[in-house]
Protein backbone atom coordinates (compact mmCIF):
# COMPACT_ATOMS: atom_id res chain seq x y z
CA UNK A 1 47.67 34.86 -64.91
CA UNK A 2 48.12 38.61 -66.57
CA UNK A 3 45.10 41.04 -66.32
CA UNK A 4 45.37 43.55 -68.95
CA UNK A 5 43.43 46.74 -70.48
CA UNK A 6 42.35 43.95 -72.91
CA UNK A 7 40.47 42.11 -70.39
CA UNK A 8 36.92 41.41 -71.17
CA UNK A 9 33.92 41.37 -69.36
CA UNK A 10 32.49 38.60 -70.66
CA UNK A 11 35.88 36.94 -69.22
CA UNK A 12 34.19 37.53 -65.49
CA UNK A 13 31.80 35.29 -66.06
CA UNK A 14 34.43 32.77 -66.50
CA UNK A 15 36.39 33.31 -63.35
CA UNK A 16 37.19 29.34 -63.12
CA UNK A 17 38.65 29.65 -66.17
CA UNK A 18 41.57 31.66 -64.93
CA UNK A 19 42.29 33.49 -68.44
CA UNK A 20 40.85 36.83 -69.93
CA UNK A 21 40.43 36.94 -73.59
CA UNK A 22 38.30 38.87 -76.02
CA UNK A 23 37.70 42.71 -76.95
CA UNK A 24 38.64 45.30 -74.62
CA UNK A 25 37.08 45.93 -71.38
CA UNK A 26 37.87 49.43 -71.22
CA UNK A 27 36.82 50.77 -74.30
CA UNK A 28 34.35 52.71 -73.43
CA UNK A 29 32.61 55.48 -75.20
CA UNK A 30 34.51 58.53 -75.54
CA UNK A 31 31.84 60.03 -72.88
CA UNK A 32 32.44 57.21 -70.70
CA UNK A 33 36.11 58.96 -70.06
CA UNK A 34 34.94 61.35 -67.26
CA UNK A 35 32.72 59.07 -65.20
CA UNK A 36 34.68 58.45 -62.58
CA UNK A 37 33.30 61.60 -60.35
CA UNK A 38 34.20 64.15 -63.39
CA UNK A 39 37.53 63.58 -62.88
CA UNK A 40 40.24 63.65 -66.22
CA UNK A 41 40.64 60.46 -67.41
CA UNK A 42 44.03 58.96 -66.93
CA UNK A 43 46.84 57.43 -68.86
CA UNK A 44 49.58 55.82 -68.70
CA UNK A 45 50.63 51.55 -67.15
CA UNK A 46 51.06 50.10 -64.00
CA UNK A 47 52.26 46.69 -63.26
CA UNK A 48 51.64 44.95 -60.20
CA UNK A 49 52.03 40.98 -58.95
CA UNK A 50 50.53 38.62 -56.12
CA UNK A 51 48.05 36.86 -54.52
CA UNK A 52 46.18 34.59 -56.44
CA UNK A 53 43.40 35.13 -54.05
CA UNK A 54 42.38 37.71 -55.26
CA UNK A 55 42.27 36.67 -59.06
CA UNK A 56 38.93 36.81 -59.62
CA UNK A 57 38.18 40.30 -57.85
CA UNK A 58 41.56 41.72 -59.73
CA UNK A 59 39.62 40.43 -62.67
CA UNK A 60 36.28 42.76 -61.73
CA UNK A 61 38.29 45.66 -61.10
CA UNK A 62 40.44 46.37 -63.40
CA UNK A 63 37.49 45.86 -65.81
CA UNK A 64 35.89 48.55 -63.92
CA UNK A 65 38.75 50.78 -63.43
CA UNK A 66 39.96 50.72 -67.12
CA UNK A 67 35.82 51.24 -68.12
CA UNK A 68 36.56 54.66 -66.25
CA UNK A 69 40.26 54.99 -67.69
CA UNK A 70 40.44 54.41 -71.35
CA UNK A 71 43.83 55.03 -71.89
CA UNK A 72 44.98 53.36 -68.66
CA UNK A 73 46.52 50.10 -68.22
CA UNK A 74 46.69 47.88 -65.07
CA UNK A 75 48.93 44.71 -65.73
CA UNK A 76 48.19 41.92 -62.83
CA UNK A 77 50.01 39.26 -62.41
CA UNK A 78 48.41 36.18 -60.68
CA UNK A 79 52.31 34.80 -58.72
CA UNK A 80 50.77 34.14 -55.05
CA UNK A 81 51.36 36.24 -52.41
CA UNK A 82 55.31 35.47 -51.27
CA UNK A 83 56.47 35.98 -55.26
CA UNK A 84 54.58 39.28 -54.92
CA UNK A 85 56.30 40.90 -51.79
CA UNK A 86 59.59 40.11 -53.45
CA UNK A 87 58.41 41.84 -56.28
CA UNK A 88 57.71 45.08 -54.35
CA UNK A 89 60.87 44.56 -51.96
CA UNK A 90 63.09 44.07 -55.64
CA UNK A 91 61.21 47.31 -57.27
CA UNK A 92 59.41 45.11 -60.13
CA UNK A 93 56.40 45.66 -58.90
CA UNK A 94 54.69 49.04 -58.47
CA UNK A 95 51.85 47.47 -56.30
CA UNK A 96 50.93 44.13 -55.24
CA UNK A 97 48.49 42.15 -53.90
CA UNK A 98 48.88 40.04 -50.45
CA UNK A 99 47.71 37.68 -48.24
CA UNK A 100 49.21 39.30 -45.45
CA UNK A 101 50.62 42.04 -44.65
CA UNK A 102 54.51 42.66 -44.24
CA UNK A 103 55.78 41.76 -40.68
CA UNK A 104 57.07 43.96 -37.98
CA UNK A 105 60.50 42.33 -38.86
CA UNK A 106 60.03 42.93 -43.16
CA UNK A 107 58.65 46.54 -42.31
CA UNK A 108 62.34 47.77 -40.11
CA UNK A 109 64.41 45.90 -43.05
CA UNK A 110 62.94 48.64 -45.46
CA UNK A 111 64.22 48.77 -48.65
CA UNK A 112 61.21 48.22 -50.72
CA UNK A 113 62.75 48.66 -54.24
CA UNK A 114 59.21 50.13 -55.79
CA UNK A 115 59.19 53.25 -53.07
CA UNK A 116 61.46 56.23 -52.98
CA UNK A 117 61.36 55.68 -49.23
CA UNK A 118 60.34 52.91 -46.33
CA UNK A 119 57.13 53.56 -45.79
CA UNK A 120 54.42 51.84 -47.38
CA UNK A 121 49.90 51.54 -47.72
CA UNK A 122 48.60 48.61 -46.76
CA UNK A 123 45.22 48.05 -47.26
CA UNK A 124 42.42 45.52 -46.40
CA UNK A 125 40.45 45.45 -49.57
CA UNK A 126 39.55 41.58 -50.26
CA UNK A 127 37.76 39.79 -46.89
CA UNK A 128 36.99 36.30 -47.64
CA UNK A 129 36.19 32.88 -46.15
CA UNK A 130 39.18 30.16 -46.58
CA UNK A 131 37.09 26.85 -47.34
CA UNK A 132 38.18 23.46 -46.31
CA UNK A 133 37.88 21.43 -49.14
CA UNK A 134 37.66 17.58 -49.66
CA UNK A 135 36.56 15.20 -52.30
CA UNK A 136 34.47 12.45 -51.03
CA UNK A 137 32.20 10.38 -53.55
CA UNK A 138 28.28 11.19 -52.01
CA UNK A 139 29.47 13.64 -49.26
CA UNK A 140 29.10 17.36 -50.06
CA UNK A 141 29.69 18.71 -46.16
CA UNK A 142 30.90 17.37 -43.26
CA UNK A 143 31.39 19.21 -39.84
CA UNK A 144 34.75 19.07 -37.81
CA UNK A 145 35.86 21.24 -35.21
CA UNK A 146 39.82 22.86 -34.75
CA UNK A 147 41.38 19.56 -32.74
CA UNK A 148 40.11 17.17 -35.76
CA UNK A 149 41.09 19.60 -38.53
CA UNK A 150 44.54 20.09 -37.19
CA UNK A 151 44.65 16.31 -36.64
CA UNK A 152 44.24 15.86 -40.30
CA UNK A 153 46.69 18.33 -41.53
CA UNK A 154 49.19 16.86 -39.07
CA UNK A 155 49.25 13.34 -39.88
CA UNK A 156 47.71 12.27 -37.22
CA UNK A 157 44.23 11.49 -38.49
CA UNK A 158 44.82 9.83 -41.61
CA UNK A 159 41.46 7.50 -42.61
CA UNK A 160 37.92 9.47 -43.38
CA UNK A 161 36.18 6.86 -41.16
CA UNK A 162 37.86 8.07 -38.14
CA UNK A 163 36.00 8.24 -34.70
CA UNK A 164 36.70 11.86 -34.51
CA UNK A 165 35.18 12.41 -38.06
CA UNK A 166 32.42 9.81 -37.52
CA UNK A 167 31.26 11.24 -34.19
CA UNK A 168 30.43 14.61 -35.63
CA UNK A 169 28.92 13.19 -38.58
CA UNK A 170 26.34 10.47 -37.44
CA UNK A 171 24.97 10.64 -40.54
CA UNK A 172 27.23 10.81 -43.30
CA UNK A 173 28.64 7.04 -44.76
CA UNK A 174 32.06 7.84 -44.24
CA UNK A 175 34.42 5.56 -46.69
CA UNK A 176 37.24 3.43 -45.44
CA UNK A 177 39.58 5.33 -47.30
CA UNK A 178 43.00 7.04 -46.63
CA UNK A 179 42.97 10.92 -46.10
CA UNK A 180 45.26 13.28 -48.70
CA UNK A 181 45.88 16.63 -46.89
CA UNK A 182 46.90 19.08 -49.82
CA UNK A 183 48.75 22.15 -48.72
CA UNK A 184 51.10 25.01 -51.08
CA UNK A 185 54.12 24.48 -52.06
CA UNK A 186 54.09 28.74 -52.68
CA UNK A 187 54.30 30.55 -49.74
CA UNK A 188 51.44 32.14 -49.64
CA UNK A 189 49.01 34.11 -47.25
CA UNK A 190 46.15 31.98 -47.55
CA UNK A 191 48.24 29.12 -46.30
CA UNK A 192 49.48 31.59 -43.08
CA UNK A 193 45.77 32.30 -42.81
CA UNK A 194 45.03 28.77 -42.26
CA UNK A 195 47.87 27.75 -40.34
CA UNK A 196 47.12 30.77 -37.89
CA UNK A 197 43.63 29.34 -37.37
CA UNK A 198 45.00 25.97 -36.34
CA UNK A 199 48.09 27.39 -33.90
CA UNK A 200 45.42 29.61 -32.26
CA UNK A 201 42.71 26.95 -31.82
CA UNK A 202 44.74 23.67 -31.55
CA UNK A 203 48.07 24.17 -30.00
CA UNK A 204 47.83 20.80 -28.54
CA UNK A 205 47.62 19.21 -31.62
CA UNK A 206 49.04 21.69 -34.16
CA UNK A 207 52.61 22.33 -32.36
CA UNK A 208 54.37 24.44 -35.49
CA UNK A 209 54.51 28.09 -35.62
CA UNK A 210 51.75 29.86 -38.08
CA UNK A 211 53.64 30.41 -41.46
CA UNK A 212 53.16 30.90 -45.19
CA UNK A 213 55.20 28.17 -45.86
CA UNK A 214 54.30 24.71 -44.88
CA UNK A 215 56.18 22.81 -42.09
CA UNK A 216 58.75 20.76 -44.13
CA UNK A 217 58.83 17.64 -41.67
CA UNK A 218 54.56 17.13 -42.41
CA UNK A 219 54.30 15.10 -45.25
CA UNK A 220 50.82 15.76 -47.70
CA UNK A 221 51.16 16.38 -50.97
CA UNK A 222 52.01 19.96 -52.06
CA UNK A 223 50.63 22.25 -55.12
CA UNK A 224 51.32 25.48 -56.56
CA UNK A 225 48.71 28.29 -55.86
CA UNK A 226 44.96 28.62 -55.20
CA UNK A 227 44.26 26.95 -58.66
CA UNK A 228 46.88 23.73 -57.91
CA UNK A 229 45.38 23.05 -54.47
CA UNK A 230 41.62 23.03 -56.43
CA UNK A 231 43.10 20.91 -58.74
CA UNK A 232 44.69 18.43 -56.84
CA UNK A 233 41.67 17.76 -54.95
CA UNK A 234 39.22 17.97 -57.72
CA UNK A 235 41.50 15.42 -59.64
CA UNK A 236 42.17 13.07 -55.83
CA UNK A 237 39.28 11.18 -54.13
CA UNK A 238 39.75 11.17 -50.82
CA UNK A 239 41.57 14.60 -51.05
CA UNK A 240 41.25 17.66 -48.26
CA UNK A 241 42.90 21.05 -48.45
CA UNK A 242 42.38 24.85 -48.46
CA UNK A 243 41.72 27.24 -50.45
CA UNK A 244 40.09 30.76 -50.82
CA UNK A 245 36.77 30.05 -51.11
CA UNK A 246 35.58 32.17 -54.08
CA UNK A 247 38.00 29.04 -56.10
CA UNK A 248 36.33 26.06 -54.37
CA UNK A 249 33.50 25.53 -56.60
CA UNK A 250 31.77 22.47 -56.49
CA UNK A 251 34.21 20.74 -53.58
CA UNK A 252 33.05 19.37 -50.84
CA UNK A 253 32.70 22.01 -48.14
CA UNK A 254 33.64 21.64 -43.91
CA UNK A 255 31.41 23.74 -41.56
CA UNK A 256 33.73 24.65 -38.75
CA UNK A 257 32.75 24.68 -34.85
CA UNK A 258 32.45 27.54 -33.34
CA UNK A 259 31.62 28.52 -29.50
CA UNK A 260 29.73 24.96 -29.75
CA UNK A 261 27.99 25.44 -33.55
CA UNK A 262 29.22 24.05 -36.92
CA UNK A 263 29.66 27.34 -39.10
CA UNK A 264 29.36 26.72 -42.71
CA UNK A 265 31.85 29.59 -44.79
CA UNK A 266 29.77 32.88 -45.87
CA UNK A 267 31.31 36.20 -46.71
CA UNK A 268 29.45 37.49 -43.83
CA UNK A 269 30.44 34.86 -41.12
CA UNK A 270 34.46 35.98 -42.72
CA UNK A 271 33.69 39.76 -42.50
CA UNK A 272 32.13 39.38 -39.12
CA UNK A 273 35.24 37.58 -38.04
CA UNK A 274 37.47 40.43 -39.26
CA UNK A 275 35.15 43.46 -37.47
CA UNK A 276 35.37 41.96 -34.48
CA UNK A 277 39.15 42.00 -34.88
CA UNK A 278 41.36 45.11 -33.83
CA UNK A 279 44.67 46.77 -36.15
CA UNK A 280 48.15 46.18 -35.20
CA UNK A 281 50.07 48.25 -32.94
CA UNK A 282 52.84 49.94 -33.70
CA UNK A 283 52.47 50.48 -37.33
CA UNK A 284 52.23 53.79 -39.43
CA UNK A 285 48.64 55.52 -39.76
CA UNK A 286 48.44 54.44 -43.58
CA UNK A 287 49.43 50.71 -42.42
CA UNK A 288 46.02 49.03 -41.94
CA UNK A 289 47.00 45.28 -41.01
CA UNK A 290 44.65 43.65 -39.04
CA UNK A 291 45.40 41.25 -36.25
CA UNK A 292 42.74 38.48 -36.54
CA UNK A 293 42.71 36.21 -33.56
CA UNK A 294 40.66 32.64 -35.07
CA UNK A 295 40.87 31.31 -31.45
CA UNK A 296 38.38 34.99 -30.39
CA UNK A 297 35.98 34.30 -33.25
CA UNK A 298 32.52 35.07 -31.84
CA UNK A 299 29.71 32.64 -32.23
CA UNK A 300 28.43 32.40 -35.93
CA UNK A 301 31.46 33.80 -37.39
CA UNK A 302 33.99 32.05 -39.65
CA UNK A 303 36.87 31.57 -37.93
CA UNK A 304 39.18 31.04 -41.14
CA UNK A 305 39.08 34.36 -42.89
CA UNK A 306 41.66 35.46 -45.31
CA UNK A 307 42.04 39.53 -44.31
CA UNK A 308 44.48 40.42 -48.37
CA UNK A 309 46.25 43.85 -48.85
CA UNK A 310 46.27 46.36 -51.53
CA UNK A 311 49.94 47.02 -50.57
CA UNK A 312 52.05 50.20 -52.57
CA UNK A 313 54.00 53.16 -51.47
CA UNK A 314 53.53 56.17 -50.17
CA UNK A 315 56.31 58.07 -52.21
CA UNK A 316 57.06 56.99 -56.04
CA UNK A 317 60.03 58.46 -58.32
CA UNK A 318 57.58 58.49 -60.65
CA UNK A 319 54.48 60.82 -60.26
CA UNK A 320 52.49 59.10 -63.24
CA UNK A 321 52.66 55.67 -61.49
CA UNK A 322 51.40 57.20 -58.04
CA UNK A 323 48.64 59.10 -59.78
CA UNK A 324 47.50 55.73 -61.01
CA UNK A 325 48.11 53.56 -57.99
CA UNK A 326 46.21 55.88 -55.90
CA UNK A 327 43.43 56.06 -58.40
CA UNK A 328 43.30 51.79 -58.44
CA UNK A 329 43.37 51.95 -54.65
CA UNK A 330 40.67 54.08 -54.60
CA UNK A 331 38.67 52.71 -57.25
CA UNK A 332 38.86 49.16 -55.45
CA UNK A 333 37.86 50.18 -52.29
CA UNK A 334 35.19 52.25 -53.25
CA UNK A 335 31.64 51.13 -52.99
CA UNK A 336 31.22 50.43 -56.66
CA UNK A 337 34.60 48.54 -56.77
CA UNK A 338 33.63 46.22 -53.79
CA UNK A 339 30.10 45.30 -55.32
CA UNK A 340 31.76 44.75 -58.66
CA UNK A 341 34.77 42.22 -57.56
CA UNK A 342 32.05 40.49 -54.56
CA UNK A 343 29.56 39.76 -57.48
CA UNK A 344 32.52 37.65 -59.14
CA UNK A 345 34.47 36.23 -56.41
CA UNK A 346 32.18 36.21 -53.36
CA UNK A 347 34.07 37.84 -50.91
CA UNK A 348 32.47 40.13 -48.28
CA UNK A 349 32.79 43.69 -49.09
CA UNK A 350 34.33 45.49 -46.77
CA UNK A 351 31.87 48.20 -44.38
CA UNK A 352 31.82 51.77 -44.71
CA UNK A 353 33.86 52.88 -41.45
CA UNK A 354 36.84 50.36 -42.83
CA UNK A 355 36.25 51.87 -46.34
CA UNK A 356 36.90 55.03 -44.73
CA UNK A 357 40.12 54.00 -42.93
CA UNK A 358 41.10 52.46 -46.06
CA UNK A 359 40.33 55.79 -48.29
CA UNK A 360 42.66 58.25 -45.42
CA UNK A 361 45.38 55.65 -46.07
CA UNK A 362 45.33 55.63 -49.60
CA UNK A 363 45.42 59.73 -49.17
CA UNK A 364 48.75 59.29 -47.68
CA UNK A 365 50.55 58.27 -51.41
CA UNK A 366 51.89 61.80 -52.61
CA UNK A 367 51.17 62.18 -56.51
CA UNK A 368 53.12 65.85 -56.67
C-alpha cells in the first residue's frame, strides 16, 4: 500500500481497509503551516518502504505530519520489512520502516545505497503486541503456554483437541479438527519476532534458529504480509498464525503463559516487555536496537512484542531529503505523533526517557 500527501483522514478510520482515498489530509489552512513549534513549513518528497506493521500508524502520521507540512510529501510503501532493507541497502529508499533492526553482520557490510556513508538511525518508534491468531467456530480465546505453541508451529501438534490444548482449556469444546499453522512467505520482522519468542522459550521443542524467514523443511501454509496471514485465517477454519496485533481484528485471540499466568496481548503487557529489555552492545550512539529476551519476560508482560525501527541515515547527498527525514522522525516520535498512530493501530506508545533516546538519535542526521 502507498501513503501519500493525498491521504485522508477519514481513511484512518478505515485502517482494515488497507487503502487511503479521498481529499487531502494535509491541506490545511494556510495558518495551519507554522504549527509545528513555529517552525517554516517544509517542502519538498520523500519516499520510503517496509514493514507492513506499521501500516496503520504510517497511516496516522503522515496525516499528521503533512497537516503540519502542506507542501510536503511522504510516499510509504507498505512491502514488509525484508523488501524494505533492500530498499535502503539499494538506495531506493530514503527511509524505511522495520521489524528489526539491521544485524551486527548487515551493519560491517555497509553500503547502504540511501546514505553518503555507513552509518545509519535506528529507531524504536512502533511497540506492539504480536497476537496469535486462530479461527475456531464458538472459541474466541484459548490459553497455551511456549512448549504447546511451538508444538503447533512445528508440526508436532496437529489436531485442536489435543491433550496439551485441552488441559489448559477445561472449558472450551475443542473440535476434532486438523490444525493450519499459517506463517510468511515475506521475510519479515514480525515473523523473527515470533520465531525469537519460541527459540528462547522452547528450545526443546522449537530446534531452528530465530529468523525472518520461515524454516523451509516445516510445512504450514505460507502468505504474503500482515494482511495475507489475516486473510488466510479469516478465510480457514481451523486456521492459527501471527500477526501484529493492531491487524487481528475479530480473530480468535491466545493468552500466553507467563511466570505461571495466561497473559492476554495489551500494548502495555508489549511495552512492559520491551522496558524491561536492555540496547545492544556494540552499536553506534544513534543505533537504538533493542535486545528483547521473550524467555526474561517478567510476570504480566507479553512476551511476543514486535520492538519496529524508524531506520534512515545519518548523512544524505541531498540536504532537502535529510531536512525532511529528520523532521518525520521527529514528528513520529514525538508525543503528539505516538498518541495519533496508537489511537489507530493500538500499539503502546513509547515512554518519555525512550522518546528522549530516540529524539538525541534522530539529532545525529546532519541537514547542512
Amino acid at each position: 500500500m502507498k501513503i501519500t500527501r493525498f491521504s485522508s483522514i477519514a481513511a484512518l478510520g478505515a485502517v482494515a481497509a488497507l487503502s487511503l482515498v479521498g481529499c487531502a489530509a494535509n491541506e490545511a489552512p494556510a495558518d495551519n503551516a507554522n504549527a509545528n513549534g513555529g517552525e517554516e513549513s517544509l517542502t519538498g518528497t520523500i519516499e520510503a518502504t517496509g514493514a507492513s506493521s506499521q501500516e496503520a500508524a504510517q497511516q496516522a502520521w503522515v496525516a499528521g505530519f503533512q497537516g503540519i507540512h502542506a507542501d510536503a510529501t511522504v510516499n510509504y510503501t507498505s512491502t514488509g520489512s525484508g523488501t524494505g532493507r533492500e530498499n535502503f541497502l539499494a538506495g531506493s529508499s530514503n527511509f524505511i520502516g522495520s521489524d528489526r533492526a539491521y544485524n551486527a553482520e548487515e551493519l560491517a557490510a555497509g553500503g547502504f545505497g540511501s546514505c553518503a556513508s555507513d552509518s545509519i538511525v535506528e529507531i524504536p518508534v512502533y511497540i506492539s503486541p504480536v497476537a496469535v491468531a486462530f479461527n475456531l467456530e464458538g472459541i474466541d480465546t484459548l490459553n497455551l503456554d511456549a512448549a504447546t505453541i511451538a508444538g503447533i508451529f512445528a508440526g508436532q501438534i496437529t489436531n485442536w483437541n489435543d491433550p496439551a490444548i485441552a488441559e489448559q482449556n477445561p472449558d472450551a469444546e475443542l473440535p476434532d479438527q486438523p490444525i493450519v499453522p499459517v506463517h510468511r512467505a515475506d521475510a519479515s520482522g514480525t515473523q523473527e519476532t515470533f520465531t525469537t519468542y519460541l527459540q528462547s522459550t522452547a528450545p526443546d521443542v522449537w530446534t531452528w534458529e530465530a529468523s525472518d524467514e520461515w524454516p523451509s523443511d516445516l510445512g504450514g501454509e505460507a502468505a504474503d504480509g500482515t494482511s495475507g496471514v489475516v486473510s488466510a485465517i479469516t478465510e480457514g477454519a481451523g486456521y492459527i498464525g501471527f500477526a501484529d496485533a493492531s491487524q487481528a481484528g475479530d480473530l480468535g485471540q491466545v493468552a500466553v503463559e507467563v511466570e505461571g499466568e495466561y497473559v492476554a496481548y495489551s500494548a502495555e503487557a508489549a511495552s512492559a516487555l520491551v522496558e524491561a529489555s536492555p540496547l545492544e552492545e556494540g552499536r553506534e550512539p544513534q543505533d537504538l536496537a533493542f535486545a528483547v529476551d521473550p524467555a526474561a519476560a517478567p510476570a504480566g508482560s507479553y512476551p511476543i512484542a514486535l520492538v519496529s525501527y524508524l531506520i534512515g541515515c545519518v548523512e544524505y547527498e541531498d540536504p532537502e531529503v535529510a531536512t525532511l527525514v529528520k523532521a518525520y522522525f521527529e514528528y513520529v516520535a514525538s508525543a503528539e505523533g505516538q498518541e495519533a498512530a496508537s489511537e489507530v493501530a493500538g500499539n503502546a506508545p513509547i515512554s518519555e526517557g525512550l522518546r528522549e533516546q530516540v529524539m538525541t538519535a534522530i539529532d545525529a542526521i546532519v541537514t547542512e
